[in-house]
Protein backbone atom coordinates (compact mmCIF):
# COMPACT_ATOMS: atom_id res chain seq x y z
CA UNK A 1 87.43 72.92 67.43
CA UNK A 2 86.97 76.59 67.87
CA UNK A 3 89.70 77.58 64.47
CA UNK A 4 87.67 77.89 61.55
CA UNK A 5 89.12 74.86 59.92
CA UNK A 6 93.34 75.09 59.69
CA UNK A 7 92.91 76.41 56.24
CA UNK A 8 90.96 79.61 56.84
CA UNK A 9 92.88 80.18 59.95
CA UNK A 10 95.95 80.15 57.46
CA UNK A 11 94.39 82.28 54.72
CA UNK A 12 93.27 84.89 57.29
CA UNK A 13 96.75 85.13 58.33
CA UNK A 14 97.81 86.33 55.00
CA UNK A 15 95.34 88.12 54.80
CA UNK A 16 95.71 90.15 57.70
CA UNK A 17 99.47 90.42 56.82
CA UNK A 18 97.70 91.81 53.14
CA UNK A 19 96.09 94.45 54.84
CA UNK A 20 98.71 95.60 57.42
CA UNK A 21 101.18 96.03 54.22
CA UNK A 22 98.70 97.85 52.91
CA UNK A 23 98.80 100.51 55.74
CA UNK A 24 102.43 100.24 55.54
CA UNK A 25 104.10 98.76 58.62
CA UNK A 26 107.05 96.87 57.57
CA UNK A 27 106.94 92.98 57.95
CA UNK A 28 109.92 91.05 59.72
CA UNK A 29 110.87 88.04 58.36
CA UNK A 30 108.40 85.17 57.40
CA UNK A 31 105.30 84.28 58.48
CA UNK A 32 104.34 81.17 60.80
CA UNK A 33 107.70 81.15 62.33
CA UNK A 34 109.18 79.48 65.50
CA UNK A 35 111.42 81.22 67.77
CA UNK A 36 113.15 80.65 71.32
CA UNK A 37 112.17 82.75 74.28
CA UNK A 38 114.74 83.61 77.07
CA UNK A 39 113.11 80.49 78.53
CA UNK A 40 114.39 78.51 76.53
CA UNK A 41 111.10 77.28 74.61
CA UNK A 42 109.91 77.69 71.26
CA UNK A 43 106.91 80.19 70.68
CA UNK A 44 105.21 80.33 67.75
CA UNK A 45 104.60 83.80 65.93
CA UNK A 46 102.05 84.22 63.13
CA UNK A 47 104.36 87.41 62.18
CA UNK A 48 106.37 90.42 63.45
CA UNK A 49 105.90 94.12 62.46
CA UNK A 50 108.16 97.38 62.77
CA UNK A 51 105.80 100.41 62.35
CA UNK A 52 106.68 104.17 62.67
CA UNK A 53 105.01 105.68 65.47
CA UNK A 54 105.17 109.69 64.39
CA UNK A 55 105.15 110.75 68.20
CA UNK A 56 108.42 108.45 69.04
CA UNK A 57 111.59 108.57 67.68
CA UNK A 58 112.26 105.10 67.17
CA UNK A 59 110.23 102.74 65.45
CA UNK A 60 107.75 100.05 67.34
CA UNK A 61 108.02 96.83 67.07
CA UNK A 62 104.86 93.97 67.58
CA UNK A 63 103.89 90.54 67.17
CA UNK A 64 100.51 89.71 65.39
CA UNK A 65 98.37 86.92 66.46
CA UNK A 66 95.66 86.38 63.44
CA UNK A 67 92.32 84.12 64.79
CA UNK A 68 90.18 83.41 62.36
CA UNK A 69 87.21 82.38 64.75
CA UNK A 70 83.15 81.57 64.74
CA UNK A 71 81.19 83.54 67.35
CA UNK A 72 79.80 80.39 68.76
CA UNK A 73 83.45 79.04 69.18
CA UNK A 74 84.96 81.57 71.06
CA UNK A 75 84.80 81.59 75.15
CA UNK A 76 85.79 84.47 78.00
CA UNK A 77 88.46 81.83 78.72
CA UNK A 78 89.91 80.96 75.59
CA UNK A 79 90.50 84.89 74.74
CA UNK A 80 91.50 84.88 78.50
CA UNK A 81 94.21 82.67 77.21
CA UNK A 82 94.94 83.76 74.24
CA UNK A 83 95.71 87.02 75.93
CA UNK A 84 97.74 85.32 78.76
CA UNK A 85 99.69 83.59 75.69
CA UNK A 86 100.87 86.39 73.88
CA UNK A 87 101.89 88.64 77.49
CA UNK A 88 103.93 85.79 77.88
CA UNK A 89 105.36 85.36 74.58
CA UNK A 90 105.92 89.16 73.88
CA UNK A 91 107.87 88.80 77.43
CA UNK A 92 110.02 86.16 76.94
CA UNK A 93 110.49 87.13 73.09
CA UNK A 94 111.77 90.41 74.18
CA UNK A 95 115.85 89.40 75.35
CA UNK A 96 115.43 86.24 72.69
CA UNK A 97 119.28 85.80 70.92
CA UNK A 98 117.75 83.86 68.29
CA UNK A 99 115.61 86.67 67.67
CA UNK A 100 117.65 88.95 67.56
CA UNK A 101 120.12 86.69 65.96
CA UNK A 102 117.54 85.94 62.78
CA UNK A 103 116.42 89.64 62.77
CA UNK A 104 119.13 92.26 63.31
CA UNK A 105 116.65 94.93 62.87
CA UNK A 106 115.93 94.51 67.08
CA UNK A 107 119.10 95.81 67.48
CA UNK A 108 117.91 99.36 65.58
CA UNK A 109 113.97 99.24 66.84
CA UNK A 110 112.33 99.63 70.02
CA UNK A 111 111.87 96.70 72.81
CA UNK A 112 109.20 94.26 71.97
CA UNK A 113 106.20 94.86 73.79
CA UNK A 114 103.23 95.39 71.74
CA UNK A 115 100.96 92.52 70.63
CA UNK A 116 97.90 92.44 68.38
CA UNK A 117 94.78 89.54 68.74
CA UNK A 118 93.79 89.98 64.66
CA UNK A 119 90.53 88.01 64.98
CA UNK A 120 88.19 87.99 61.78
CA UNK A 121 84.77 86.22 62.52
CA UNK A 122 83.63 84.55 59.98
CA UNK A 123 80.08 84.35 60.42
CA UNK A 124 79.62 87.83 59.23
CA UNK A 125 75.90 88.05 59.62
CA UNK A 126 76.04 86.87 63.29
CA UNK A 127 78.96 89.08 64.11
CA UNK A 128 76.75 92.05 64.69
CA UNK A 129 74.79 90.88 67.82
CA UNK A 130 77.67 89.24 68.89
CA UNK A 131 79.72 92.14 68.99
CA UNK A 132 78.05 93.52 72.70
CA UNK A 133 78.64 89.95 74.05
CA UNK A 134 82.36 90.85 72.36
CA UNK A 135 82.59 93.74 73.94
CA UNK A 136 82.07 92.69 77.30
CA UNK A 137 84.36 89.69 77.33
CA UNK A 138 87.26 92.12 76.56
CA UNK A 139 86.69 94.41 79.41
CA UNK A 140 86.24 91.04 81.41
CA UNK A 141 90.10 90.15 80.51
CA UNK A 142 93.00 90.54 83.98
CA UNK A 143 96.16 91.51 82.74
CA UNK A 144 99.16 91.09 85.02
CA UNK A 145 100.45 94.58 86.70
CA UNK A 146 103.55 93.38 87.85
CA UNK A 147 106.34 95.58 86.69
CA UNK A 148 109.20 93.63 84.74
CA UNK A 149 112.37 93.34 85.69
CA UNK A 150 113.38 95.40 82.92
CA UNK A 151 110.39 97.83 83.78
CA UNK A 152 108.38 97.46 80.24
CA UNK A 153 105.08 96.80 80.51
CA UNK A 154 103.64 94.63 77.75
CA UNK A 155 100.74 96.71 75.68
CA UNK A 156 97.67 93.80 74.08
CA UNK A 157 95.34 95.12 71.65
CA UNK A 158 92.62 93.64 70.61
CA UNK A 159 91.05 93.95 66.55
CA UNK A 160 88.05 92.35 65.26
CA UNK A 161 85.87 92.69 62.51
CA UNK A 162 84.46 96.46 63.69
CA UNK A 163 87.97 97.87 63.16
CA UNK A 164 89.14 95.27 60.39
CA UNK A 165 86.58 96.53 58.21
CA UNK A 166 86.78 100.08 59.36
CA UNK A 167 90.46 99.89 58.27
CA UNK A 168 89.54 98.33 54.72
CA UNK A 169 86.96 101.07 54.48
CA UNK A 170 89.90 103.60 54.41
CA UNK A 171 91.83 101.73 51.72
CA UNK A 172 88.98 101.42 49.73
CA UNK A 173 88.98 105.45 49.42
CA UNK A 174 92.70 105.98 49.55
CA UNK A 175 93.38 104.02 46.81
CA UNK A 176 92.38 106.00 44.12
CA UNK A 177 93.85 109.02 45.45
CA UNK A 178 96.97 109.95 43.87
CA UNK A 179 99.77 111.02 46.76
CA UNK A 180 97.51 110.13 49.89
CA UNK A 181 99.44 110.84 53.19
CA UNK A 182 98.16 110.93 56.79
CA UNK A 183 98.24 113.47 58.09
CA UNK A 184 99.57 113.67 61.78
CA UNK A 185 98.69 117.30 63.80
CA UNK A 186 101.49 118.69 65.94
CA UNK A 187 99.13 118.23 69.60
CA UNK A 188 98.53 114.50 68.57
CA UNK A 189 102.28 113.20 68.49
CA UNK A 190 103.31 115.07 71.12
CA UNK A 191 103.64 118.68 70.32
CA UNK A 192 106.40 117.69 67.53
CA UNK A 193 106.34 118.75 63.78
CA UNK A 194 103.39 118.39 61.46
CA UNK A 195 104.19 114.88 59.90
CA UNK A 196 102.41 113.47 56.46
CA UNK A 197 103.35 109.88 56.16
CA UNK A 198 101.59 106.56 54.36
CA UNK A 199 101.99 104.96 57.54
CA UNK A 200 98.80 104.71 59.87
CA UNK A 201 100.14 104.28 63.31
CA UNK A 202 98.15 102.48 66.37
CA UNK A 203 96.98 105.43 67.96
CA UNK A 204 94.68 106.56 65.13
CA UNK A 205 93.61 103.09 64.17
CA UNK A 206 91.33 103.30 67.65
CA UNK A 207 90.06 107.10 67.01
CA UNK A 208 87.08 108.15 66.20
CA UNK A 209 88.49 110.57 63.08
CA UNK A 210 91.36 110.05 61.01
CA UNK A 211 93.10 112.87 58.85
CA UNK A 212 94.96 112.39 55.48
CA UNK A 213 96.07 115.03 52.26
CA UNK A 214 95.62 114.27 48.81
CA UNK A 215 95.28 115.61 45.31
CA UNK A 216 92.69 115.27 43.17
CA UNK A 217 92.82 114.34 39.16
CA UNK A 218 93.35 117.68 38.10
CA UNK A 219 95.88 118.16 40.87
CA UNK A 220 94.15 120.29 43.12
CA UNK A 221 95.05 119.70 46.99
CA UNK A 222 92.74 117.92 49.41
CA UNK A 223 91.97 118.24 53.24
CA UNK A 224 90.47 113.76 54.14
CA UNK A 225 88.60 113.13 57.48
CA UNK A 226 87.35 109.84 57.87
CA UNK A 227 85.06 109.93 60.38
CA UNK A 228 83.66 107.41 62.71
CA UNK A 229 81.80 109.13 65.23
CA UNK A 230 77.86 109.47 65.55
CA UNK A 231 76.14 110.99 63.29
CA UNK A 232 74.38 114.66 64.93
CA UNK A 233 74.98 118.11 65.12
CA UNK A 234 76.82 118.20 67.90
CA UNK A 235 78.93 115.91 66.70
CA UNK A 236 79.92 117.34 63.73
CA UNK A 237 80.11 121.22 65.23
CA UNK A 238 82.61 119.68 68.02
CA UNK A 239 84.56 117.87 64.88
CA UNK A 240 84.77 121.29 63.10
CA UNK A 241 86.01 122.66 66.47
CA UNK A 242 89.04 120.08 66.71
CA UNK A 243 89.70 120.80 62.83
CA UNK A 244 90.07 124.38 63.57
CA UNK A 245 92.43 123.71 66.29
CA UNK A 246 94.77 121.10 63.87
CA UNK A 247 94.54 123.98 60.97
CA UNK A 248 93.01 121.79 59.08
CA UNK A 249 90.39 124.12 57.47
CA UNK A 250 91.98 125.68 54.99
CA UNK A 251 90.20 127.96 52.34
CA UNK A 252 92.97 127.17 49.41
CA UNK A 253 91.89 122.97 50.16
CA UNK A 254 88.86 121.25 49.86
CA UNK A 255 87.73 119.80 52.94
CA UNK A 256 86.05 116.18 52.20
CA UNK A 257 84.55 114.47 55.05
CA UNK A 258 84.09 110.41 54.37
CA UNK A 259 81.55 108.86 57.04
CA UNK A 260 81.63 105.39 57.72
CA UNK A 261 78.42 104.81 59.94
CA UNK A 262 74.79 105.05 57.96
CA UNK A 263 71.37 106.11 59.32
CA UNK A 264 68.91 107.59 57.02
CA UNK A 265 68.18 110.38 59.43
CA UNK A 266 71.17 111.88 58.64
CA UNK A 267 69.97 113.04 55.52
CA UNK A 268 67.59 115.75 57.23
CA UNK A 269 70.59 117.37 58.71
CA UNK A 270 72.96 116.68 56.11
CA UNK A 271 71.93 120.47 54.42
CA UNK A 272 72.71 122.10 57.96
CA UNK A 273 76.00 120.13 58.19
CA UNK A 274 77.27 121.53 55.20
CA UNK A 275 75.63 125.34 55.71
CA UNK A 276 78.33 125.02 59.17
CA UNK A 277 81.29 124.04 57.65
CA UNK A 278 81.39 126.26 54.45
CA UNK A 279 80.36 128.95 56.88
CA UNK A 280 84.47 129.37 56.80
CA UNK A 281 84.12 129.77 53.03
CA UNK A 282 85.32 126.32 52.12
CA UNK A 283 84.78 124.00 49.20
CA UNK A 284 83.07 120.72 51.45
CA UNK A 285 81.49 117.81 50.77
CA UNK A 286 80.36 114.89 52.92
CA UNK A 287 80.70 111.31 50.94
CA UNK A 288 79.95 107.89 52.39
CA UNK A 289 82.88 105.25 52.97
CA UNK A 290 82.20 101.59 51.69
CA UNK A 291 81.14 99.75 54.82
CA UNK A 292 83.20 97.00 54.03
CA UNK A 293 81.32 94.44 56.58
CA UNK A 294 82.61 91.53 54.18
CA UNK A 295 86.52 91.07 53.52
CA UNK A 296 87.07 93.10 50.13
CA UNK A 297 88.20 91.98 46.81
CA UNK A 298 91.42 93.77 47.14
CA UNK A 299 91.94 91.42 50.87
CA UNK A 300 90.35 88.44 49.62
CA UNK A 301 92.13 87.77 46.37
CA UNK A 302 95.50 87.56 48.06
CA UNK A 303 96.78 83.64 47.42
């Protein structure tokens, strides 16, 4: 009985779809559907995604498998399968005519071959010692090597809680910006153009510092880093460093820095922090991020 009761396994799946919408991936079709695989069985898919990857040309496209889960539920073998479940199902999704069929968009977006585990624990106040044990039983999963026939390789990824809430962290800032973008540098996507877009792709959804441009409410423009990294010096001098390289320290923008971690030694290098970056004759500031270790309102109140 490791799903947290049929009904919260349902909600989180709406919930999960509420805050991937909210990033702005495009949804595909409905929600708890059942489709045929090139093997001729019928696989079930919580739901499918399309999402603009600014360093391809093409949008992605994945299927998202939401677990709502207890830590004292889940096993190294039942995330073994669950993994095992999806490679398969991505695989034999991938040529599916009734697919493609239901949801002409295949025929304009990239091969299927990306799959997310979207597992929220719901014992919150356990999750945090759990998370190590967590930790370990990921790097513990085997994934198939063997090439394809059609040479893809299937790419799993694996959210929980740590990035779930990291992600409704950002929201919870972005929100009351007005004209928020992310902002994409030209060495992240591949040495193409500069891009500002609402979407958040994959790649920065697993770094450690995320850039976005607003305005503030008397219009003035805004240089965003949410930040995720430790919280030192030497952190913070190497993040200047990579800002510098992006051009993203710009005298005619503020430059506000939103940390999500918390330790209240921080505060007795905060002042030196701030003497480095303005330094470059900026206007900076360094704000905390809600920590969001609890599903927000803005998640929660979806029905």
């Amino acid at each position: 009985m490791g799903e947290d009761s049929q009904y919260k396994g349902e909600l989180w799946t709406q919930q999960a779809i509420a805050l991937l919408n909210l990033l702005s991936w495009e949804k595909i079709g409905d929600s708890g559907m059942d489709v045929e695989g090139t093997d001729n069985v019928e696989y079930g898919i919580d739901c499918l995604y399309s999402i603009k990857n600014p360093a391809k040309d093409i949008p992605e496209s994945l299927i998202i498998e939401a677990k709502c889960y207890l830590t004292t539920s889940l096993s190294q073998s039942a995330l073994q399968a669950w993994v095992d479940r999806l490679n398969l199902k991505i695989s034999t999704l991938r040529g599916s005519k009734e697919l493609f069929d239901r949801h002409p968009i295949f025929q304009e977006i990239s091969d299927l071959k990306i799959g997310i585990i979207f597992i929220w624990f719901s014992n919150t106040d356990e999750y945090k010692s759990f998370r190590p044990r967590f930790r370990e039983m990921v790097e513990n999963i085997t994934v198939s090597t063997k090439p394809l026939k059609s040479s893809i390789f299937n790419k799993i990824y694996i959210i929980d809680n740590d990035l779930i809430s990291k992600l409704c962290s950002i929201h919870s800032v972005i929100k009351d910006f007005n004209e928020f973008k992310f902002y994409y540098p030209s060495s992240f996507i591949n040495n193409r153009a500069v891009q500002r877009t609402s979407i958040l792709s994959l790649d920065y959804i697993f770094s450690k510092f995320i850039l976005g441009q607003s305005k503030d409410n008397s219009g003035a423009e805004l240089n965003i880093v949410f930040y995720f990294g430790e919280l030192n010096t030497q952190s913070f001098r190497l993040l200047k460093s990579v800002l510098l390289s992006f051009l993203f320290i710009d005298e005619s923008r503020k430059l506000i820095i939103y940390k999500y971690h918390r330790d209240e030694e921080f505060r007795k290098i905060e002042p030196d922090i701030i003497k480095l970056y303005k330094e470059d004759n900026i206007d900076f500031e360094i704000k905390d991020m809600d920590s969001c270790r609890e599903l927000p309102a803005f998640i929660t109140n979806i029905k």
